[in-house]
N, C-alpha and C. Protein backbone atom coordinates (compact mmCIF):
# COMPACT_ATOMS: atom_id res chain seq x y z
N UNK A 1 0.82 -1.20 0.00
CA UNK A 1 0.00 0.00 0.00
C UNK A 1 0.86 1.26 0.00
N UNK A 2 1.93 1.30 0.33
CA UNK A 2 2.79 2.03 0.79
C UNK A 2 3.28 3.02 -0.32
N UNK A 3 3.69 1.72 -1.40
CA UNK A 3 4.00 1.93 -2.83
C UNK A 3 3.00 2.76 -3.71
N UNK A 4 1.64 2.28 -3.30
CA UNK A 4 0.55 2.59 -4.36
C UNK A 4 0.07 4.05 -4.05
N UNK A 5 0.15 4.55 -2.45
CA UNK A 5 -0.11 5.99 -2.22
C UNK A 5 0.80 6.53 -2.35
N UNK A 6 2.32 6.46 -2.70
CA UNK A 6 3.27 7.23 -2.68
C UNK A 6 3.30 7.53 -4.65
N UNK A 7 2.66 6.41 -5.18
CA UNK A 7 2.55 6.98 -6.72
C UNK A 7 1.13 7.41 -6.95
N UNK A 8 0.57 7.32 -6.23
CA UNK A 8 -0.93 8.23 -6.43
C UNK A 8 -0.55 9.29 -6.20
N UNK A 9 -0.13 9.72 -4.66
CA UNK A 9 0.25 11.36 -4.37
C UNK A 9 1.37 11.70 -5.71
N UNK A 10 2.09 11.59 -6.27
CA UNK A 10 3.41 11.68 -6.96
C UNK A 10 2.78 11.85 -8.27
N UNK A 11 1.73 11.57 -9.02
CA UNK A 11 1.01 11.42 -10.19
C UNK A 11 -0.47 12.64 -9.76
N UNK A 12 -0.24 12.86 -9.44
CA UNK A 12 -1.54 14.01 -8.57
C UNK A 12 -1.11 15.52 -8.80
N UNK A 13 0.11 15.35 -8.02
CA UNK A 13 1.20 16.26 -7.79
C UNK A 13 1.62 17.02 -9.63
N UNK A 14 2.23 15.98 -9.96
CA UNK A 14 2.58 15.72 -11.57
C UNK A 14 1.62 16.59 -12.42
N UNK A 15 0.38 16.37 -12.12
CA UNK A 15 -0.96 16.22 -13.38
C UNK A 15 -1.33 18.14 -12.44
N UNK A 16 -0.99 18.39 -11.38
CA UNK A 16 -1.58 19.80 -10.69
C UNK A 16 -0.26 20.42 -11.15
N UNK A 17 0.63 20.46 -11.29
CA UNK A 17 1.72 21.25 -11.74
C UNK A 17 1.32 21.33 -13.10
N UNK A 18 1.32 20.10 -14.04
CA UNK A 18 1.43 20.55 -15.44
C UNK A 18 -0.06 21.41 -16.20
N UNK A 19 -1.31 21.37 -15.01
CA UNK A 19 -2.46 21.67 -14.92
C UNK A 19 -1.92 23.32 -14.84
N UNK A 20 -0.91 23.84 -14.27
CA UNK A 20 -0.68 25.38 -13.61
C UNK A 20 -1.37 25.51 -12.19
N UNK A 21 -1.70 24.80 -11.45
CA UNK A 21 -2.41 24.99 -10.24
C UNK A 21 -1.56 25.15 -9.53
N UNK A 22 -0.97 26.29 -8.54
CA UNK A 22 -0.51 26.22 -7.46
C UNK A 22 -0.35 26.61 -6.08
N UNK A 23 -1.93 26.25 -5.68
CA UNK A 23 -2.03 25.96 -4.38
C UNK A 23 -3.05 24.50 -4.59
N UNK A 24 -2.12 23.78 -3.67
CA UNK A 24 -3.05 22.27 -3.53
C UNK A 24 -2.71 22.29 -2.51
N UNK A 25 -3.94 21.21 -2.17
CA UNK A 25 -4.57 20.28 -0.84
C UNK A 25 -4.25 18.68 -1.56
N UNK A 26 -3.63 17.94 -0.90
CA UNK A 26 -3.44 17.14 -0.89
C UNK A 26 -3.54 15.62 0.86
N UNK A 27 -4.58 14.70 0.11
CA UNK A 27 -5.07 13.92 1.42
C UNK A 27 -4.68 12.74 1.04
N UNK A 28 -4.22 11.93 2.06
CA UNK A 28 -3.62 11.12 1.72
C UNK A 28 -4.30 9.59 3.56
N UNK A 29 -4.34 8.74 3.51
CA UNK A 29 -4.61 8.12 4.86
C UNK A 29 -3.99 6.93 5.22
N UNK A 30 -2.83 7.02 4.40
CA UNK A 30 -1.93 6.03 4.88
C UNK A 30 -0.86 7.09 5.78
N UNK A 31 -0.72 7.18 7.59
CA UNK A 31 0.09 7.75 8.31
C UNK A 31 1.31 8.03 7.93
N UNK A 32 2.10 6.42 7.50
CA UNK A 32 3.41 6.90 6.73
C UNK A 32 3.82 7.56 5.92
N UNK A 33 2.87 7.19 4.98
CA UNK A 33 3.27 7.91 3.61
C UNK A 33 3.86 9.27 3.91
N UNK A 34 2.42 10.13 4.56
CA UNK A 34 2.21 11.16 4.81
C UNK A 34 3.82 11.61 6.09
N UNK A 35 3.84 11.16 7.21
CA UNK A 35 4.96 11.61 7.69
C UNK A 35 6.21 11.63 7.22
N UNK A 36 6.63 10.30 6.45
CA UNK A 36 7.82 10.05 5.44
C UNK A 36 7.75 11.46 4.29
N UNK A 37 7.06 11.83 3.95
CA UNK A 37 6.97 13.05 3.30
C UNK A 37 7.40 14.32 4.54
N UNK A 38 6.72 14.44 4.93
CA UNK A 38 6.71 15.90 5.96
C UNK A 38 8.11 15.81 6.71
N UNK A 39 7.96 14.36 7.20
CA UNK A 39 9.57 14.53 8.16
C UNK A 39 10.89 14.55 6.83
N UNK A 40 10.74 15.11 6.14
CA UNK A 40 11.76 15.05 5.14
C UNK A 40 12.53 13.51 4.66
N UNK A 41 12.05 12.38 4.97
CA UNK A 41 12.18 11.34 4.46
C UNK A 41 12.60 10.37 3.37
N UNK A 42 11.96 11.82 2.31
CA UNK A 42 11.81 11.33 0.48
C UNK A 42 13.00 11.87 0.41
N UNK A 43 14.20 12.38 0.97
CA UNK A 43 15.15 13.13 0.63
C UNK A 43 16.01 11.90 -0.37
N UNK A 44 16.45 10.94 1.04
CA UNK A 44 17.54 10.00 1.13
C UNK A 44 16.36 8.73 0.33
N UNK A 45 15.03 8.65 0.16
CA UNK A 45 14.52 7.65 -0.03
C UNK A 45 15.17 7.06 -0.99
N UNK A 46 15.07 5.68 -1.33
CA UNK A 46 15.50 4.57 -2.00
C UNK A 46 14.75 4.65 -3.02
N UNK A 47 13.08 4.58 -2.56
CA UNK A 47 12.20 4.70 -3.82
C UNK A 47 12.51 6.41 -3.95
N UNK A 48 12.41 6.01 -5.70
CA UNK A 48 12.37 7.41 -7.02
C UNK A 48 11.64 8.21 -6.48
N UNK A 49 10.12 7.97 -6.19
CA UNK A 49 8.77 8.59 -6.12
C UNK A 49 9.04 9.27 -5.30
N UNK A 50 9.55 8.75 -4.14
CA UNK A 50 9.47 9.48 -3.30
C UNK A 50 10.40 10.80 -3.42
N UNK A 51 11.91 10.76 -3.52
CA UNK A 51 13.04 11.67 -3.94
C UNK A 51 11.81 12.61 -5.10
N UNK A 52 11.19 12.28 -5.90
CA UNK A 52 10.51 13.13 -6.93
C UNK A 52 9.41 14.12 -6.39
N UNK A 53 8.79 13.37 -5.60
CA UNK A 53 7.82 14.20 -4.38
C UNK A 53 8.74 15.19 -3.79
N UNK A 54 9.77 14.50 -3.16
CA UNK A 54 10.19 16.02 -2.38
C UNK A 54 11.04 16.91 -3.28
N UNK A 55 11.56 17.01 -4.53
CA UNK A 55 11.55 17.79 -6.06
C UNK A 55 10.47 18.75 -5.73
N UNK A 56 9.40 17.68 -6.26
CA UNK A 56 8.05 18.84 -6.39
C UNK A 56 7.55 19.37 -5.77
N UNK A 57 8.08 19.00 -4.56
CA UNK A 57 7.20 20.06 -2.94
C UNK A 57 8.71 21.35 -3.23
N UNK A 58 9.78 21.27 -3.75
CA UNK A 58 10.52 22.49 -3.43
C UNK A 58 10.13 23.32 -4.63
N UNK A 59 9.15 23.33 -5.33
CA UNK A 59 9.19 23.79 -6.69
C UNK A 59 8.07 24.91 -6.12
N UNK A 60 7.92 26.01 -6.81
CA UNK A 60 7.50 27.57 -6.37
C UNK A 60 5.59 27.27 -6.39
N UNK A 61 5.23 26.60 -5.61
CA UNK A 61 3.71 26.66 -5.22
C UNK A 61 3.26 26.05 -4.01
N UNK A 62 2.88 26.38 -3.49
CA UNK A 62 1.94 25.82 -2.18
C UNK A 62 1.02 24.29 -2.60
N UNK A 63 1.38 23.63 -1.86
CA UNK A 63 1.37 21.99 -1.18
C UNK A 63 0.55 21.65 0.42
N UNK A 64 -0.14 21.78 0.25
CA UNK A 64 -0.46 21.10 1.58
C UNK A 64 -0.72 19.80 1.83
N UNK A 65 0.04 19.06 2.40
CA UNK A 65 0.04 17.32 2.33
C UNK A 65 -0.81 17.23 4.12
N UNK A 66 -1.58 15.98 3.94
CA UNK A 66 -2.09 15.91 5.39
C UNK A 66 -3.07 14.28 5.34
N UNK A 67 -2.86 14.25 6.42
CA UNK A 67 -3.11 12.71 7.22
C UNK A 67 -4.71 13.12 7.58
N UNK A 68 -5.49 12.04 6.83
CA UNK A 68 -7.27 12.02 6.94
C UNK A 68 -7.22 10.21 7.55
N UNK A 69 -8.14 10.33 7.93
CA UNK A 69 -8.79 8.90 8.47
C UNK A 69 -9.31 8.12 7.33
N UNK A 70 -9.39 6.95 7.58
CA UNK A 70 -10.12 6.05 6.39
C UNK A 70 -11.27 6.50 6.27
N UNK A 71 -11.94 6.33 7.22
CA UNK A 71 -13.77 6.99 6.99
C UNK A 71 -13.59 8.50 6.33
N UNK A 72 -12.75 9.16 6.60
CA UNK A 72 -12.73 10.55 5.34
C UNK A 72 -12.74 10.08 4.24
N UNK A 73 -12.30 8.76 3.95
CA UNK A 73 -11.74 9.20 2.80
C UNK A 73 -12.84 8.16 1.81
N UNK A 74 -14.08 8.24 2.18
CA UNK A 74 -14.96 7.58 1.23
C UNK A 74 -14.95 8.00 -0.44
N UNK A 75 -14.99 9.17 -0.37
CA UNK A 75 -15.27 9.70 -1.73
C UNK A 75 -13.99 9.11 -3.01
N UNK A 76 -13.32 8.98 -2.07
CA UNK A 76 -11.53 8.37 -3.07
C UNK A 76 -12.24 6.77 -3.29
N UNK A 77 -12.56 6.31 -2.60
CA UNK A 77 -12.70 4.76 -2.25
C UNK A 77 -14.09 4.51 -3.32
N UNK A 78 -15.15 5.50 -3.46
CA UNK A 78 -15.94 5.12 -4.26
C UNK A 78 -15.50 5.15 -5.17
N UNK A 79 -14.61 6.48 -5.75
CA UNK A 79 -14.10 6.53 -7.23
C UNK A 79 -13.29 5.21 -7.61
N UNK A 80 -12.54 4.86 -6.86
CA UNK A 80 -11.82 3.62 -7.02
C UNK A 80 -12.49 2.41 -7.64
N UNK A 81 -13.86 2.46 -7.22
CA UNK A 81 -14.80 1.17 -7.48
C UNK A 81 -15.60 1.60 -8.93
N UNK A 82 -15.36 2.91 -9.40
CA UNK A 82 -16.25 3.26 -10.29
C UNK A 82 -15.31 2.09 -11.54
N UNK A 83 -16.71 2.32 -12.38
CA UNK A 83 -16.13 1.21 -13.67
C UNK A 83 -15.71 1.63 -14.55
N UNK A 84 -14.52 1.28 -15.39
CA UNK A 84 -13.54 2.15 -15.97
C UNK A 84 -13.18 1.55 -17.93
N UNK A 85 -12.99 1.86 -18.98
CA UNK A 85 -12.36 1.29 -20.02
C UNK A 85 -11.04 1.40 -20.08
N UNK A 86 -10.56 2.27 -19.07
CA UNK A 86 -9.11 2.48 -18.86
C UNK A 86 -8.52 1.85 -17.98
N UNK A 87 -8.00 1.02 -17.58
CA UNK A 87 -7.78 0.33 -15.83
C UNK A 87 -6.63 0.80 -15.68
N UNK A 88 -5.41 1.21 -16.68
CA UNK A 88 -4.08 1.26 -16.29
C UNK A 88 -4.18 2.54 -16.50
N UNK A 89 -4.78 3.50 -16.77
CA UNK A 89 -4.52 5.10 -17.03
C UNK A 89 -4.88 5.68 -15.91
N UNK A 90 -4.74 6.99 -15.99
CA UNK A 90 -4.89 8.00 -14.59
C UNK A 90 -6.41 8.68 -15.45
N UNK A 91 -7.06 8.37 -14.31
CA UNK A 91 -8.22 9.26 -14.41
C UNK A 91 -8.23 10.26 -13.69
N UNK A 92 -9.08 11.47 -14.57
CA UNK A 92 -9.27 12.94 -13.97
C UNK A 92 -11.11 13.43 -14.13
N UNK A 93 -11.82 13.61 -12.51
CA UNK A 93 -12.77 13.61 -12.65
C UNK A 93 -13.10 14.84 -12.75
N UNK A 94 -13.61 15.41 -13.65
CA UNK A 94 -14.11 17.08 -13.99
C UNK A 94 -15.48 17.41 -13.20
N UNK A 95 -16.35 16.42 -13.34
CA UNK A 95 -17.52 16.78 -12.29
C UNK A 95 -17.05 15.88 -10.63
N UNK A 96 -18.12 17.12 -9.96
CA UNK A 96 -17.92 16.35 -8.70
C UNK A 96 -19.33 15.50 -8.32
N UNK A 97 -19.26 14.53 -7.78
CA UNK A 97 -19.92 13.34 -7.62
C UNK A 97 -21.08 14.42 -6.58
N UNK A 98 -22.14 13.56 -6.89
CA UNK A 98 -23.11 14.21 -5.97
C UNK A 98 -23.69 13.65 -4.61
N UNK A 99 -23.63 12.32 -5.07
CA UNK A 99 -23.92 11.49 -3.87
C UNK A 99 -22.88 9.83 -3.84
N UNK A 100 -22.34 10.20 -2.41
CA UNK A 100 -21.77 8.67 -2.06
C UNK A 100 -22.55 8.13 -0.73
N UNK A 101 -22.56 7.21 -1.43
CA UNK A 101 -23.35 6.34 -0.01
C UNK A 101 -22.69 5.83 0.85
């Protein structure tokens, strides 16, 4: 899991920079991930992603990275289940969902 939120945040990051956005919110609910980032971690990391994350957090825009609970984080978890023709591509949702159950 460790692996899979550290290239979700890292591909997020990626797609809001080349978007021109720069101020993000970024949520993430795996604890580590999230502290291994903040405590400066990704410096020396072994994994790429990570060393690339902390690249893109020094690059000229506001980042806010932060630790949510699983139950926050329904709305990620439904999208996850939504049904896709793409399985290996990055999806980008333009509308926002109206109702999760």
């Amino acid at each position: 899991m460790f692996k899979i939120e550290t290239k979700a945040i890292l591909e997020g990051l990626k797609i809001s920079w080349d978007s021109e956005f720069r101020q993000v919110e970024v949520e993430c609910d795996n604890v580590l991930v999230v502290e291994t980032i903040l405590a400066g971690g990704a410096v020396n990391s072994r994994m790429s992603e990570l060393r690339i994350i902390h690249q893109l957090l020094g690059r000229d825009w506001r980042v806010r990275l932060r630790h949510i609970s699983r139950d926050h984080n329904k709305v990620t978890d439904h999208m996850t289940i939504l049904p896709s023709l793409y399985y290996n591509e990055v999806q980008i949702f333009i509308k926002i969902l109206v109702s999760i159950d």
